[in-house]
PDB file of N, CA and C in Angstrom:
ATOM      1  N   UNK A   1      70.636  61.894  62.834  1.00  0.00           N
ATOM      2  CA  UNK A   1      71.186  61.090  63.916  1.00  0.00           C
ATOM      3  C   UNK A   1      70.832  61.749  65.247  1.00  0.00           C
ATOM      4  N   UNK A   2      70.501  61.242  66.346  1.00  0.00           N
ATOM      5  CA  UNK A   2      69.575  61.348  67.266  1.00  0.00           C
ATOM      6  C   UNK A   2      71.218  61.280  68.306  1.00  0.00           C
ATOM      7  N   UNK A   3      70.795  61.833  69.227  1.00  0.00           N
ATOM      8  CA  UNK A   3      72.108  61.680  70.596  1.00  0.00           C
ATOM      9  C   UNK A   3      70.914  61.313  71.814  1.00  0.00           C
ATOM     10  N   UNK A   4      72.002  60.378  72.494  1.00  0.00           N
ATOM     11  CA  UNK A   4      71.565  59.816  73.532  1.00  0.00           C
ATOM     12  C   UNK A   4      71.945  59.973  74.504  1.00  0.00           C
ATOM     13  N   UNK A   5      71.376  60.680  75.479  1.00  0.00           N
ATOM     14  CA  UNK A   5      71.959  61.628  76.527  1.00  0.00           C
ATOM     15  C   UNK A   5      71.627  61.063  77.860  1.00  0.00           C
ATOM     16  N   UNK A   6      70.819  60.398  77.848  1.00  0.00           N
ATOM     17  CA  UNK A   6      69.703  60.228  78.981  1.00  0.00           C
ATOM     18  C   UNK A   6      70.821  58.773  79.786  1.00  0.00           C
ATOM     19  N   UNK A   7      70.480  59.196  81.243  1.00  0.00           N
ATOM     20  CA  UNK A   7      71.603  58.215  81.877  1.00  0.00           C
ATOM     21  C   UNK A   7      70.468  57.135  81.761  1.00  0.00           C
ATOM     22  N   UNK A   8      71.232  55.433  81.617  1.00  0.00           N
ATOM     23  CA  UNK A   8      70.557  54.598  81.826  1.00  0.00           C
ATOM     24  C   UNK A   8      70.835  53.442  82.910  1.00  0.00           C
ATOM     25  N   UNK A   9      72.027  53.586  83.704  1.00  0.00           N
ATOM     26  CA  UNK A   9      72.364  53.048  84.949  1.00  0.00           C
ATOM     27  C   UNK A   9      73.154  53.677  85.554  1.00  0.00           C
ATOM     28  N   UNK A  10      72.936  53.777  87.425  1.00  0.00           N
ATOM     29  CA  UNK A  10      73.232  54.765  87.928  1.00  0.00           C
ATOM     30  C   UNK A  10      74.083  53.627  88.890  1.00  0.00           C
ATOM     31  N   UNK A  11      75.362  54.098  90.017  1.00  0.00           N
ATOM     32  CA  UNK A  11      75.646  53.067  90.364  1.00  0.00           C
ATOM     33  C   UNK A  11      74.568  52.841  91.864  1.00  0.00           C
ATOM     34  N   UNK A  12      74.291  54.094  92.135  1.00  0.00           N
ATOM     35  CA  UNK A  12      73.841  54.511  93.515  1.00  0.00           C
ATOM     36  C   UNK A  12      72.010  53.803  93.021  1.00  0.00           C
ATOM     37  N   UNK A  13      71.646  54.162  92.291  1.00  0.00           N
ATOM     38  CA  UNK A  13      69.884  53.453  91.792  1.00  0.00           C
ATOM     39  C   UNK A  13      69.842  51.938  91.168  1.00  0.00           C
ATOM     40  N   UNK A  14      71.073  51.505  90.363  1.00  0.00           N
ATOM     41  CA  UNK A  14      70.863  50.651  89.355  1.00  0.00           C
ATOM     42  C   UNK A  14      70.249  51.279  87.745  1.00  0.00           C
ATOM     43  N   UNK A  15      69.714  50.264  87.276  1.00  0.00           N
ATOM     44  CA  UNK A  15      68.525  50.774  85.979  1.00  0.00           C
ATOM     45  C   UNK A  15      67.810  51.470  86.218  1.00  0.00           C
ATOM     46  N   UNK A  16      68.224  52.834  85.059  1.00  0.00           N
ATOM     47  CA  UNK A  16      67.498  54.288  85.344  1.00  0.00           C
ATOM     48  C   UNK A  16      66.332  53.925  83.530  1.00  0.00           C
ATOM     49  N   UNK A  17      65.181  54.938  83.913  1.00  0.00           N
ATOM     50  CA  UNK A  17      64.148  54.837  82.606  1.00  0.00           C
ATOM     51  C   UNK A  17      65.078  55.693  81.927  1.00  0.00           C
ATOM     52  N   UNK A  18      64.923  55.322  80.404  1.00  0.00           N
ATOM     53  CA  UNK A  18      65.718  56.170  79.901  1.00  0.00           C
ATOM     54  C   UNK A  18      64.353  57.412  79.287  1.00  0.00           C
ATOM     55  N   UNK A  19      63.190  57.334  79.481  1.00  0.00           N
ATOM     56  CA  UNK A  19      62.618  58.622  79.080  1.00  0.00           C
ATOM     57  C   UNK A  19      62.484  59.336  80.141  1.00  0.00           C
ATOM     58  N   UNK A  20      62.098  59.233  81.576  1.00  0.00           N
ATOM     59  CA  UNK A  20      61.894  59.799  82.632  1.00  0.00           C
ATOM     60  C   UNK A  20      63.143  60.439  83.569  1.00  0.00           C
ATOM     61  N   UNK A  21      64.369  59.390  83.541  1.00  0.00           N
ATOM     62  CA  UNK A  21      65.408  59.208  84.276  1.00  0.00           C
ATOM     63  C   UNK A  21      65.472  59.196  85.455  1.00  0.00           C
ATOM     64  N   UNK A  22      64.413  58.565  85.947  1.00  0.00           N
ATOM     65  CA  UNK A  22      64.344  58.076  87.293  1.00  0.00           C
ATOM     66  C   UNK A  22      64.659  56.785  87.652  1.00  0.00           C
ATOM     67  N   UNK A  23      64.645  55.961  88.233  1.00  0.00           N
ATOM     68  CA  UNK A  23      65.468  54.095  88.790  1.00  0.00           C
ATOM     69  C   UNK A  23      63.733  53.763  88.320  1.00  0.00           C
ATOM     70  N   UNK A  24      64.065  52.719  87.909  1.00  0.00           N
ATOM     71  CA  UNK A  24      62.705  51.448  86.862  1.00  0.00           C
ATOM     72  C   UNK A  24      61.969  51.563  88.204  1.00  0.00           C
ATOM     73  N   UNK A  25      62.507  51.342  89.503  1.00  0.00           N
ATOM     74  CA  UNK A  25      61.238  51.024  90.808  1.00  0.00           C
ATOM     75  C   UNK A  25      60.233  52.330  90.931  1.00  0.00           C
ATOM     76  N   UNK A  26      60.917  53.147  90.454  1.00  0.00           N
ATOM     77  CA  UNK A  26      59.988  54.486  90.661  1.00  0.00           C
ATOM     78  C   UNK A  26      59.725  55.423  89.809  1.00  0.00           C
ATOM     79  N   UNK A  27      59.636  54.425  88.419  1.00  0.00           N
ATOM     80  CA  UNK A  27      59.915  55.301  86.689  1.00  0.00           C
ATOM     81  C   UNK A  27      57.509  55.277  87.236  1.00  0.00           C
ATOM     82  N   UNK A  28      57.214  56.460  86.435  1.00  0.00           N
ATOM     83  CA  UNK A  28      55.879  56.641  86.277  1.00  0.00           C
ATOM     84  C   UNK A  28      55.656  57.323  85.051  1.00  0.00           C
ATOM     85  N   UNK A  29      56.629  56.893  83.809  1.00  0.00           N
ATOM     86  CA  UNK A  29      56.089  57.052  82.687  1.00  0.00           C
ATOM     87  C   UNK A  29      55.231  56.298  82.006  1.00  0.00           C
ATOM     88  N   UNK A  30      53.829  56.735  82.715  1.00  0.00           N
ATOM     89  CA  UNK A  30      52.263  56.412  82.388  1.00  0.00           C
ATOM     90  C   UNK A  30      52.788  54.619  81.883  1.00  0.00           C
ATOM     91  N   UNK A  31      53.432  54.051  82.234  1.00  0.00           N
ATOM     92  CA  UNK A  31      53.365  52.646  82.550  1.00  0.00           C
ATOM     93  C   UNK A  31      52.357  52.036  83.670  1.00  0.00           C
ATOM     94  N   UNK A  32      50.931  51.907  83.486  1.00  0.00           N
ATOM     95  CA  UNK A  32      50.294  51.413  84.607  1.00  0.00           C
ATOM     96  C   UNK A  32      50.185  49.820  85.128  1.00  0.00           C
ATOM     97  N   UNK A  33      50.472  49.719  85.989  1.00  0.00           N
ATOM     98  CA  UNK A  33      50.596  48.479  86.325  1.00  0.00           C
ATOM     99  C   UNK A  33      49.178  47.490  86.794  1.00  0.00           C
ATOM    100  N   UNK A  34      48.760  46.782  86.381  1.00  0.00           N
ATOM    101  CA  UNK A  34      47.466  45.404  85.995  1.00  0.00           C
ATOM    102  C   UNK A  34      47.262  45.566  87.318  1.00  0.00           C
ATOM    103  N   UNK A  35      46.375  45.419  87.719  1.00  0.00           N
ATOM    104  CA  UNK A  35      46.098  44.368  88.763  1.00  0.00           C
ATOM    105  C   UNK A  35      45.901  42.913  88.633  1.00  0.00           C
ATOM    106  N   UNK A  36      46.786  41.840  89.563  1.00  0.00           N
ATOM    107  CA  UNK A  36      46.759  40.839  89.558  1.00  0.00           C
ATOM    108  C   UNK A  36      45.439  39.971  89.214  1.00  0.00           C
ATOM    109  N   UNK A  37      45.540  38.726  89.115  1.00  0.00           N
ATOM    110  CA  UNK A  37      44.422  38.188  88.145  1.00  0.00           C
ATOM    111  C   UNK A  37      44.354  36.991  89.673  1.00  0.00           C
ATOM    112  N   UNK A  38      43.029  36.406  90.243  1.00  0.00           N
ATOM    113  CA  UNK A  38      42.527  35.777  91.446  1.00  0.00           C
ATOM    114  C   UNK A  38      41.402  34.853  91.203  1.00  0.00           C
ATOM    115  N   UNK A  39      41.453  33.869  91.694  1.00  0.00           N
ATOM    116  CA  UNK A  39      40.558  33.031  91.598  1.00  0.00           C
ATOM    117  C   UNK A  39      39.405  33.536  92.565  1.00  0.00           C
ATOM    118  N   UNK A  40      39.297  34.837  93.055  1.00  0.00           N
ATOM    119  CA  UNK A  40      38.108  34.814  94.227  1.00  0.00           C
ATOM    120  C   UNK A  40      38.740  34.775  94.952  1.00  0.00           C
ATOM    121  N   UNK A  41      39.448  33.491  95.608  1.00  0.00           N
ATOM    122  CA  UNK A  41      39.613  33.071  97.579  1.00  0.00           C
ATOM    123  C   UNK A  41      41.226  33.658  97.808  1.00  0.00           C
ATOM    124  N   UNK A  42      41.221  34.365  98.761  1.00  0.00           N
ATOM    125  CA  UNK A  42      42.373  34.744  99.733  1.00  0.00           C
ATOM    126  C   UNK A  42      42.483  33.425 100.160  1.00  0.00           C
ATOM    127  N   UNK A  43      43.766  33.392 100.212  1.00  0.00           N
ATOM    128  CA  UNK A  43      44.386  32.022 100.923  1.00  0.00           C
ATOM    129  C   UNK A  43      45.091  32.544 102.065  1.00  0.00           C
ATOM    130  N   UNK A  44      45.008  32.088 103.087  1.00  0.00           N
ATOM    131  CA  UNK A  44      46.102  32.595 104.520  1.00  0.00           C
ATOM    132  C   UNK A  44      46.605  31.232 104.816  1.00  0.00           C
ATOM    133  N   UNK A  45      48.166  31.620 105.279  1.00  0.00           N
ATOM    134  CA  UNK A  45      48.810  30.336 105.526  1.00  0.00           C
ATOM    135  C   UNK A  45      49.868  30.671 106.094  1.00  0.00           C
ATOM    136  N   UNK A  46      50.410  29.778 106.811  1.00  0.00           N
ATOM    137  CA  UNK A  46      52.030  29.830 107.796  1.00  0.00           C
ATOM    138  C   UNK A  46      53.330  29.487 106.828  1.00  0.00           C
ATOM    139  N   UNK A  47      54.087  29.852 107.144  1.00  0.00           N
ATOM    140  CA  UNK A  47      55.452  29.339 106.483  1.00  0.00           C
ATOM    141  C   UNK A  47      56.446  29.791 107.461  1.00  0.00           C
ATOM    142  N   UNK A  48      57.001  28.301 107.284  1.00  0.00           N
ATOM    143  CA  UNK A  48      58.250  28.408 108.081  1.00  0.00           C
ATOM    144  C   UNK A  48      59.444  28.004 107.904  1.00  0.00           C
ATOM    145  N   UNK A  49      59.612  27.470 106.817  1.00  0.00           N
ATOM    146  CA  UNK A  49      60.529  26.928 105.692  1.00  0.00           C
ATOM    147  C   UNK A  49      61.115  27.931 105.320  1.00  0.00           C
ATOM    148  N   UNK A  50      62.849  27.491 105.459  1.00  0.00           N
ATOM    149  CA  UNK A  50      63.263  28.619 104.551  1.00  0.00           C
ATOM    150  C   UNK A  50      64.117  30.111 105.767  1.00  0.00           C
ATOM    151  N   UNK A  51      63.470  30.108 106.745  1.00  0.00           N
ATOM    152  CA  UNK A  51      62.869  31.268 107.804  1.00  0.00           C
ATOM    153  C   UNK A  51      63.641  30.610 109.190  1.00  0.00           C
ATOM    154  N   UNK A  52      64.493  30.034 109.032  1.00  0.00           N
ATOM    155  CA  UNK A  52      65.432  29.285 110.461  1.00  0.00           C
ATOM    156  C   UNK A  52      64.262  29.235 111.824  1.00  0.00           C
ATOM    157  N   UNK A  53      63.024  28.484 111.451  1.00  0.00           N
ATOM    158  CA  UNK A  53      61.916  28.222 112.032  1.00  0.00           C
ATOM    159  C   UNK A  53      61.321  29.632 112.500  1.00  0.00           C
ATOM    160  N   UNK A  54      61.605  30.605 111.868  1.00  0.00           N
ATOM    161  CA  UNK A  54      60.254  31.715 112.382  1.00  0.00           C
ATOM    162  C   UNK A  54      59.017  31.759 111.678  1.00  0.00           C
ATOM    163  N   UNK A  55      58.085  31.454 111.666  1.00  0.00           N
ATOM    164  CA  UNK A  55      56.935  31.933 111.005  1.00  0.00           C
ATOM    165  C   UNK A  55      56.600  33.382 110.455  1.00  0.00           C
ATOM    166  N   UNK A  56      56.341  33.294 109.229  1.00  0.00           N
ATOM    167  CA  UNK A  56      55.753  34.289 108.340  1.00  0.00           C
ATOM    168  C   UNK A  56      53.996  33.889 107.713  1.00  0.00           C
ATOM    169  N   UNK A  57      53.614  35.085 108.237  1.00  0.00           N
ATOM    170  CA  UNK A  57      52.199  34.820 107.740  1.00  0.00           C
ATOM    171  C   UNK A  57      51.996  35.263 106.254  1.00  0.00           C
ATOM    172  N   UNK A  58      51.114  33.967 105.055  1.00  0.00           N
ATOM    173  CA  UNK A  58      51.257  34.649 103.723  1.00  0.00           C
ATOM    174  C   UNK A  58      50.107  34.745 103.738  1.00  0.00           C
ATOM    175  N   UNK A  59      49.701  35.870 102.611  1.00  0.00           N
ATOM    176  CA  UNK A  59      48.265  36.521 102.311  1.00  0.00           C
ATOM    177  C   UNK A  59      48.385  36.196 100.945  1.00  0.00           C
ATOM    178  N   UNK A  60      47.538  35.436 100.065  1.00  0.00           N
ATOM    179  CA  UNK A  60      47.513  35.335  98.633  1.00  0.00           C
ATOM    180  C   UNK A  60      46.407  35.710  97.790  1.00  0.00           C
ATOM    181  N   UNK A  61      46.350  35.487  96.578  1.00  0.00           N
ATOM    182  CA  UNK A  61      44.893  35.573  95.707  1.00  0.00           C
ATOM    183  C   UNK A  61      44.463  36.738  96.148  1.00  0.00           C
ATOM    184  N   UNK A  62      44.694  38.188  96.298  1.00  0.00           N
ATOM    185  CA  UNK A  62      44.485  39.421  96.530  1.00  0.00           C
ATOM    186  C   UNK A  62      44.392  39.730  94.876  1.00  0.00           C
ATOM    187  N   UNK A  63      43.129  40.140  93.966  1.00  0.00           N
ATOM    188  CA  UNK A  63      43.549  40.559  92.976  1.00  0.00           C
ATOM    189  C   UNK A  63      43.027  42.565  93.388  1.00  0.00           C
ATOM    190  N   UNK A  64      43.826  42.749  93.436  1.00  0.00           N
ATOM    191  CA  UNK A  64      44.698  44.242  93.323  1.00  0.00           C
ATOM    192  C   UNK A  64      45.675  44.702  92.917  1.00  0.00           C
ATOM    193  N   UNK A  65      45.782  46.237  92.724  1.00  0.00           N
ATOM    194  CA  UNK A  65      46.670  46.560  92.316  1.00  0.00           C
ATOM    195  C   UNK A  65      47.899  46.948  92.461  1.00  0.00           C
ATOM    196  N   UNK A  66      49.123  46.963  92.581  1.00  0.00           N
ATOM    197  CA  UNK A  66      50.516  47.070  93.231  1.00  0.00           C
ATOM    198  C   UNK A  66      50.328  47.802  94.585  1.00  0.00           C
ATOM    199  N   UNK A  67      49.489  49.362  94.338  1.00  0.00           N
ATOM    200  CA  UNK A  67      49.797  50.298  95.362  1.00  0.00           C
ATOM    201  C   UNK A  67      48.526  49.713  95.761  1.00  0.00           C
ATOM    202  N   UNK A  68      47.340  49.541  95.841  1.00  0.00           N
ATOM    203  CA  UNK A  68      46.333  48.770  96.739  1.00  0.00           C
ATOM    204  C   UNK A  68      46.850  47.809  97.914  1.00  0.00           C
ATOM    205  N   UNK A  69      47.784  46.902  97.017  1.00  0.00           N
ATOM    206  CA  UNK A  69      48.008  46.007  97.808  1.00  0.00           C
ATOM    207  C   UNK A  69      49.362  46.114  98.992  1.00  0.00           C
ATOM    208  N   UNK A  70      49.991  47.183  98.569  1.00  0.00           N
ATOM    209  CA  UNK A  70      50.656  47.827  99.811  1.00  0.00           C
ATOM    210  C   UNK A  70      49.807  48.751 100.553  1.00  0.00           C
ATOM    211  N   UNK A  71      49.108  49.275 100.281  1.00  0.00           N
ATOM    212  CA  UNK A  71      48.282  49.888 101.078  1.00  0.00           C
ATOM    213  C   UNK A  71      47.409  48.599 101.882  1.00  0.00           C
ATOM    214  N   UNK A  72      46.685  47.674 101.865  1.00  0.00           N
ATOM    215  CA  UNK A  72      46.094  46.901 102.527  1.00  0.00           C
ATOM    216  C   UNK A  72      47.364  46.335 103.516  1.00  0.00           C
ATOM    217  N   UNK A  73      48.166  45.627 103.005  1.00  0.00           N
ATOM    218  CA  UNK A  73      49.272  45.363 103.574  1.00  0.00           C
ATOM    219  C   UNK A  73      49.830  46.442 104.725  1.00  0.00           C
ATOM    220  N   UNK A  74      50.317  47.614 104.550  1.00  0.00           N
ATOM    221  CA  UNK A  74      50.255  48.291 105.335  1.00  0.00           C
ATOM    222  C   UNK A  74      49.211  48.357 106.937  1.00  0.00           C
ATOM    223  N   UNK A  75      47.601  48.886 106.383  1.00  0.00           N
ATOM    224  CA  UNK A  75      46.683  48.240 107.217  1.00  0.00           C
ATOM    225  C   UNK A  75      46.917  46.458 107.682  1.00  0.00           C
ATOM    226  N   UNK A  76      47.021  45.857 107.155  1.00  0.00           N
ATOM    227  CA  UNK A  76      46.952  44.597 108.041  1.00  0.00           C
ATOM    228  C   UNK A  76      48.260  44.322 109.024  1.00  0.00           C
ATOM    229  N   UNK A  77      49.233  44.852 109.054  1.00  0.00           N
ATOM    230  CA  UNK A  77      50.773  45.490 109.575  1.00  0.00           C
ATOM    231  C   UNK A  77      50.080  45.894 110.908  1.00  0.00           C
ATOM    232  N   UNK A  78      49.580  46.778 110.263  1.00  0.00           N
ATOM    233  CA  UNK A  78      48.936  47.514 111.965  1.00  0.00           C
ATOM    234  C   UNK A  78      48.345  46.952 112.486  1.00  0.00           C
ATOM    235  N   UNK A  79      46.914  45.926 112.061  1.00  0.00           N
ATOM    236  CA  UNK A  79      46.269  45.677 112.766  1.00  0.00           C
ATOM    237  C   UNK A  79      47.040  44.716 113.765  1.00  0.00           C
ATOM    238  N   UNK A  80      48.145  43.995 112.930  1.00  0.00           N
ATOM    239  CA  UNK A  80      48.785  43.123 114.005  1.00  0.00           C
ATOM    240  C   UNK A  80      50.061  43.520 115.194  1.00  0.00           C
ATOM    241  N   UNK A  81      50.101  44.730 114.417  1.00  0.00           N
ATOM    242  CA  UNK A  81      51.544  45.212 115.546  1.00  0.00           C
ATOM    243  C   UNK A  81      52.444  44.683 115.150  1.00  0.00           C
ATOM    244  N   UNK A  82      52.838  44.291 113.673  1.00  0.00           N
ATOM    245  CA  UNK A  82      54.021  43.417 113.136  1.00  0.00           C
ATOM    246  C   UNK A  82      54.901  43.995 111.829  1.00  0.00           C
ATOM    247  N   UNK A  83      55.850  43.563 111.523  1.00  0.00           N
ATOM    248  CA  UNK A  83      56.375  44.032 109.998  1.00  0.00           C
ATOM    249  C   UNK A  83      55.800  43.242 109.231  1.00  0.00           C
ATOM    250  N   UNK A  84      56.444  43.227 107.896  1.00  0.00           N
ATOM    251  CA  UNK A  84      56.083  42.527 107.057  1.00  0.00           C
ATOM    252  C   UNK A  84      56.599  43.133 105.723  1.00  0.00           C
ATOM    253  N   UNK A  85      55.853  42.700 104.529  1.00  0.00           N
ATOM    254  CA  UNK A  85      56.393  43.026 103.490  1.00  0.00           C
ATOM    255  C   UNK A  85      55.381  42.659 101.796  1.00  0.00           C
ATOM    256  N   UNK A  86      54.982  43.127 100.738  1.00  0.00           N
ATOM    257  CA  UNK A  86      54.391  42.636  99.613  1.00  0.00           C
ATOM    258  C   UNK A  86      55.759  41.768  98.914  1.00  0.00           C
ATOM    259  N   UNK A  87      55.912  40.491  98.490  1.00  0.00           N
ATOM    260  CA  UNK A  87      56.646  40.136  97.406  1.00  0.00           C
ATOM    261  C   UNK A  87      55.427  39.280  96.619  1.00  0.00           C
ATOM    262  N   UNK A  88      55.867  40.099  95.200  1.00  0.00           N
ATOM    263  CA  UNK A  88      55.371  39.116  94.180  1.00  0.00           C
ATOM    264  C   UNK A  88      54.029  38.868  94.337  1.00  0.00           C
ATOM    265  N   UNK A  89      53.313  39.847  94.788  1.00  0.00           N
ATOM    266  CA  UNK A  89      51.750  39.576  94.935  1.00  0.00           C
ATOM    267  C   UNK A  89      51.566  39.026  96.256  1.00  0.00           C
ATOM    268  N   UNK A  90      52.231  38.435  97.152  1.00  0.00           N
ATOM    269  CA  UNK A  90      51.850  38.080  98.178  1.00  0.00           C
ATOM    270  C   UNK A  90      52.131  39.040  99.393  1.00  0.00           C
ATOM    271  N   UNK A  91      51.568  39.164 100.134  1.00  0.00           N
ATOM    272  CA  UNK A  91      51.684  39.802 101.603  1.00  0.00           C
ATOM    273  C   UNK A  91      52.202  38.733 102.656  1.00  0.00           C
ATOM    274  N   UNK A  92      53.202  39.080 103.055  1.00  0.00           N
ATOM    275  CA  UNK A  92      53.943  38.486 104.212  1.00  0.00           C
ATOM    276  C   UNK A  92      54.368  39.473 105.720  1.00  0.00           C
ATOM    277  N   UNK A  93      53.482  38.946 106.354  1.00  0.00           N
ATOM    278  CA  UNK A  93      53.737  39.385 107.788  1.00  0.00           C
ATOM    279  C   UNK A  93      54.298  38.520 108.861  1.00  0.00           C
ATOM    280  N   UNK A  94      55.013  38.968 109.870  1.00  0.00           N
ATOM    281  CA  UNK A  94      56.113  38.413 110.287  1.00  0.00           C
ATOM    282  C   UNK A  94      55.556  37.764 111.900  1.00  0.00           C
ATOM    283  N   UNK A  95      55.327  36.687 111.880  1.00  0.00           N
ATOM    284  CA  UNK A  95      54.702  35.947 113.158  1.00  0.00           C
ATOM    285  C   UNK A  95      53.442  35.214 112.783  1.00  0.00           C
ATOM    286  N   UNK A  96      52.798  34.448 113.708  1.00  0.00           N
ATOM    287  CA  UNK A  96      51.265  33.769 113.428  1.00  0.00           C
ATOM    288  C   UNK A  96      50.508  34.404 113.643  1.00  0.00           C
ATOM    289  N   UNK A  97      49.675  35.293 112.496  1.00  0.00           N
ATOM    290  CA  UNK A  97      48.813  35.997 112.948  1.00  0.00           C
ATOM    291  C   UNK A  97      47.675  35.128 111.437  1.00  0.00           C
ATOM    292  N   UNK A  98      47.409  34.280 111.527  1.00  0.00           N
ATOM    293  CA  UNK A  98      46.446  33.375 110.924  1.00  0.00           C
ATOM    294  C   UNK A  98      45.018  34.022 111.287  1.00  0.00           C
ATOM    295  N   UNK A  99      44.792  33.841 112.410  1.00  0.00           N
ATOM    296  CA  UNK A  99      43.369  33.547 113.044  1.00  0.00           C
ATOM    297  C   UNK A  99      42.821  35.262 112.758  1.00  0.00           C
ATOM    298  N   UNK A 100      43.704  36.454 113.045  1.00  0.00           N
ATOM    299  CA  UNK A 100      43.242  37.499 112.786  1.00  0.00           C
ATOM    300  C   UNK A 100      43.042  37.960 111.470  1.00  0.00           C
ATOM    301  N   UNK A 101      44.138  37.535 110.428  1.00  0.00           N
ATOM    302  CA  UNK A 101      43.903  37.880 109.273  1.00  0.00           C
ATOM    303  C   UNK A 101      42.858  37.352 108.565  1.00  0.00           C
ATOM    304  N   UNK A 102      42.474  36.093 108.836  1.00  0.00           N
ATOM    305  CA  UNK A 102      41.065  35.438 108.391  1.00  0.00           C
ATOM    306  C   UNK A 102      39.846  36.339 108.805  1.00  0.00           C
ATOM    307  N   UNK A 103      39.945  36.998 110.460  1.00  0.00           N
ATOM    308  CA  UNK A 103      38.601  37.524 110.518  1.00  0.00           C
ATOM    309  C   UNK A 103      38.639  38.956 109.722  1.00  0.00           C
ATOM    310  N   UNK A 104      39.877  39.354 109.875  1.00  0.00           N
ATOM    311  CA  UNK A 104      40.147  40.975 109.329  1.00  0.00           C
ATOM    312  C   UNK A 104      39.567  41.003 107.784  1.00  0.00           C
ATOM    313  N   UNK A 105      40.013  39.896 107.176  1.00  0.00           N
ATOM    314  CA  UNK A 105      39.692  40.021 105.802  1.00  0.00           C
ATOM    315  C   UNK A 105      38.385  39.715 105.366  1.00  0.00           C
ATOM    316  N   UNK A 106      37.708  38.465 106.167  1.00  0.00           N
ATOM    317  CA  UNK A 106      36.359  38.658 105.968  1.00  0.00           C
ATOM    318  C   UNK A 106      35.720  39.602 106.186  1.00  0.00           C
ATOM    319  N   UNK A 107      35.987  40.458 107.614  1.00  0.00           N
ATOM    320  CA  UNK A 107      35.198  41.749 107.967  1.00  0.00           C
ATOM    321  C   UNK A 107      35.085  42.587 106.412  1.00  0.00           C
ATOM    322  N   UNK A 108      35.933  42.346 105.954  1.00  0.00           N
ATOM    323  CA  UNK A 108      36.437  43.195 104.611  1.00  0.00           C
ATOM    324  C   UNK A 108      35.852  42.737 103.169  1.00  0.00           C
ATOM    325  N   UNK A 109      35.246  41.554 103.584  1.00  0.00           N
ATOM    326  CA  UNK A 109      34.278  40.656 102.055  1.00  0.00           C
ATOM    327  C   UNK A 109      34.657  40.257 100.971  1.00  0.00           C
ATOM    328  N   UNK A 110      36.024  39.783 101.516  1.00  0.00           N
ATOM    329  CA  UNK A 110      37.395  38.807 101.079  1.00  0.00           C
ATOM    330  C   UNK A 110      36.316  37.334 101.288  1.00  0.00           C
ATOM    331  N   UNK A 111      36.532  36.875 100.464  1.00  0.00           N
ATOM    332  CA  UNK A 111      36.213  34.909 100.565  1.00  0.00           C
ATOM    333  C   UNK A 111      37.579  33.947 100.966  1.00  0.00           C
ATOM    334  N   UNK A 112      37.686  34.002 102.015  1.00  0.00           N
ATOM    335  CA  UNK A 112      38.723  33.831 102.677  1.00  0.00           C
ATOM    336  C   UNK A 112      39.365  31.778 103.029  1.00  0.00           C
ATOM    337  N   UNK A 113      40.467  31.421 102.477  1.00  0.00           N
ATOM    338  CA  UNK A 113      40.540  29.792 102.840  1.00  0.00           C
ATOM    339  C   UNK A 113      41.896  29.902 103.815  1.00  0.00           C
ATOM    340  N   UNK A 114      41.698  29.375 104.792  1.00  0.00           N
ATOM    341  CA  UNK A 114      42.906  29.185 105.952  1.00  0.00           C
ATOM    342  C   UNK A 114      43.859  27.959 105.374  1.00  0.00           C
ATOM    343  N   UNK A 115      45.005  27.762 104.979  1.00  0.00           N
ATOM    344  CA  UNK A 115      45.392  26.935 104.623  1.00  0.00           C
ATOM    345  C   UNK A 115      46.385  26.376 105.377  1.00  0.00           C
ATOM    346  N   UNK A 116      46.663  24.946 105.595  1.00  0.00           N
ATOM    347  CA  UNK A 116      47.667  24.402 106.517  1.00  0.00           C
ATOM    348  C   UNK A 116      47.032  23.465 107.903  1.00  0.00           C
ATOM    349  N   UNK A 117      45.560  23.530 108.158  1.00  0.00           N
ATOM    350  CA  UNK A 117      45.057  23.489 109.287  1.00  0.00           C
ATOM    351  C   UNK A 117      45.052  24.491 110.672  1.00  0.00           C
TER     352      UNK A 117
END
């Protein structure tokens, strides 16, 4: 009979790994994470739905990998002088920055579709 020692929820982390015992967001027991799967085209687009009319700029079809794509994200943050954020594969930056992220990403040899007009 085996004892089970290892904490598995913390109140201060939430869900802890139970082999590592670190919180699931920052467990790195050699769990590697995919990179997302893309048709090719970055999609850029506005949204304002949802957002009590502020615009958020979305970045999609990035196939990379979790920390890639915060790292690009990061860089495209700067280039605009804005926050933002990765959810769920998408990059969301905070204002209309359409027109730059289209050229930024082509500079970058992204196949890039502006969506929305």
């Amino acid at each position: 009979m085996t004892k089970n020692t290892g904490i598995v929820y913390s109140t201060e982390h939430g869900r802890m790994c139970p082999a590592c015992g670190k919180p699931l967001e920052s467990c790195v027991c050699g769990q590697k994470q995919t990179a997302l799967k893309g048709d090719g085209s970055v999609r850029v687009a506005l949204e304002t739905k949802g957002r009590h009319g502020k615009g958020v700029t979305l970045i999609s079809g990035i196939s990379a990998s979790p920390e890639d794509l915060k790292a690009l994200a990061k860089t495209l943050k700067q280039k605009c002088g804005s926050g933002g954020a990765v959810k769920n594969g998408v990059i969301e930056i905070q204002g209309d920055h359409r027109g730059l992220m289209v050229e930024e990403l082509k500079g970058r040899g992204y196949k890039v579709k502006l969506l929305g007009g």
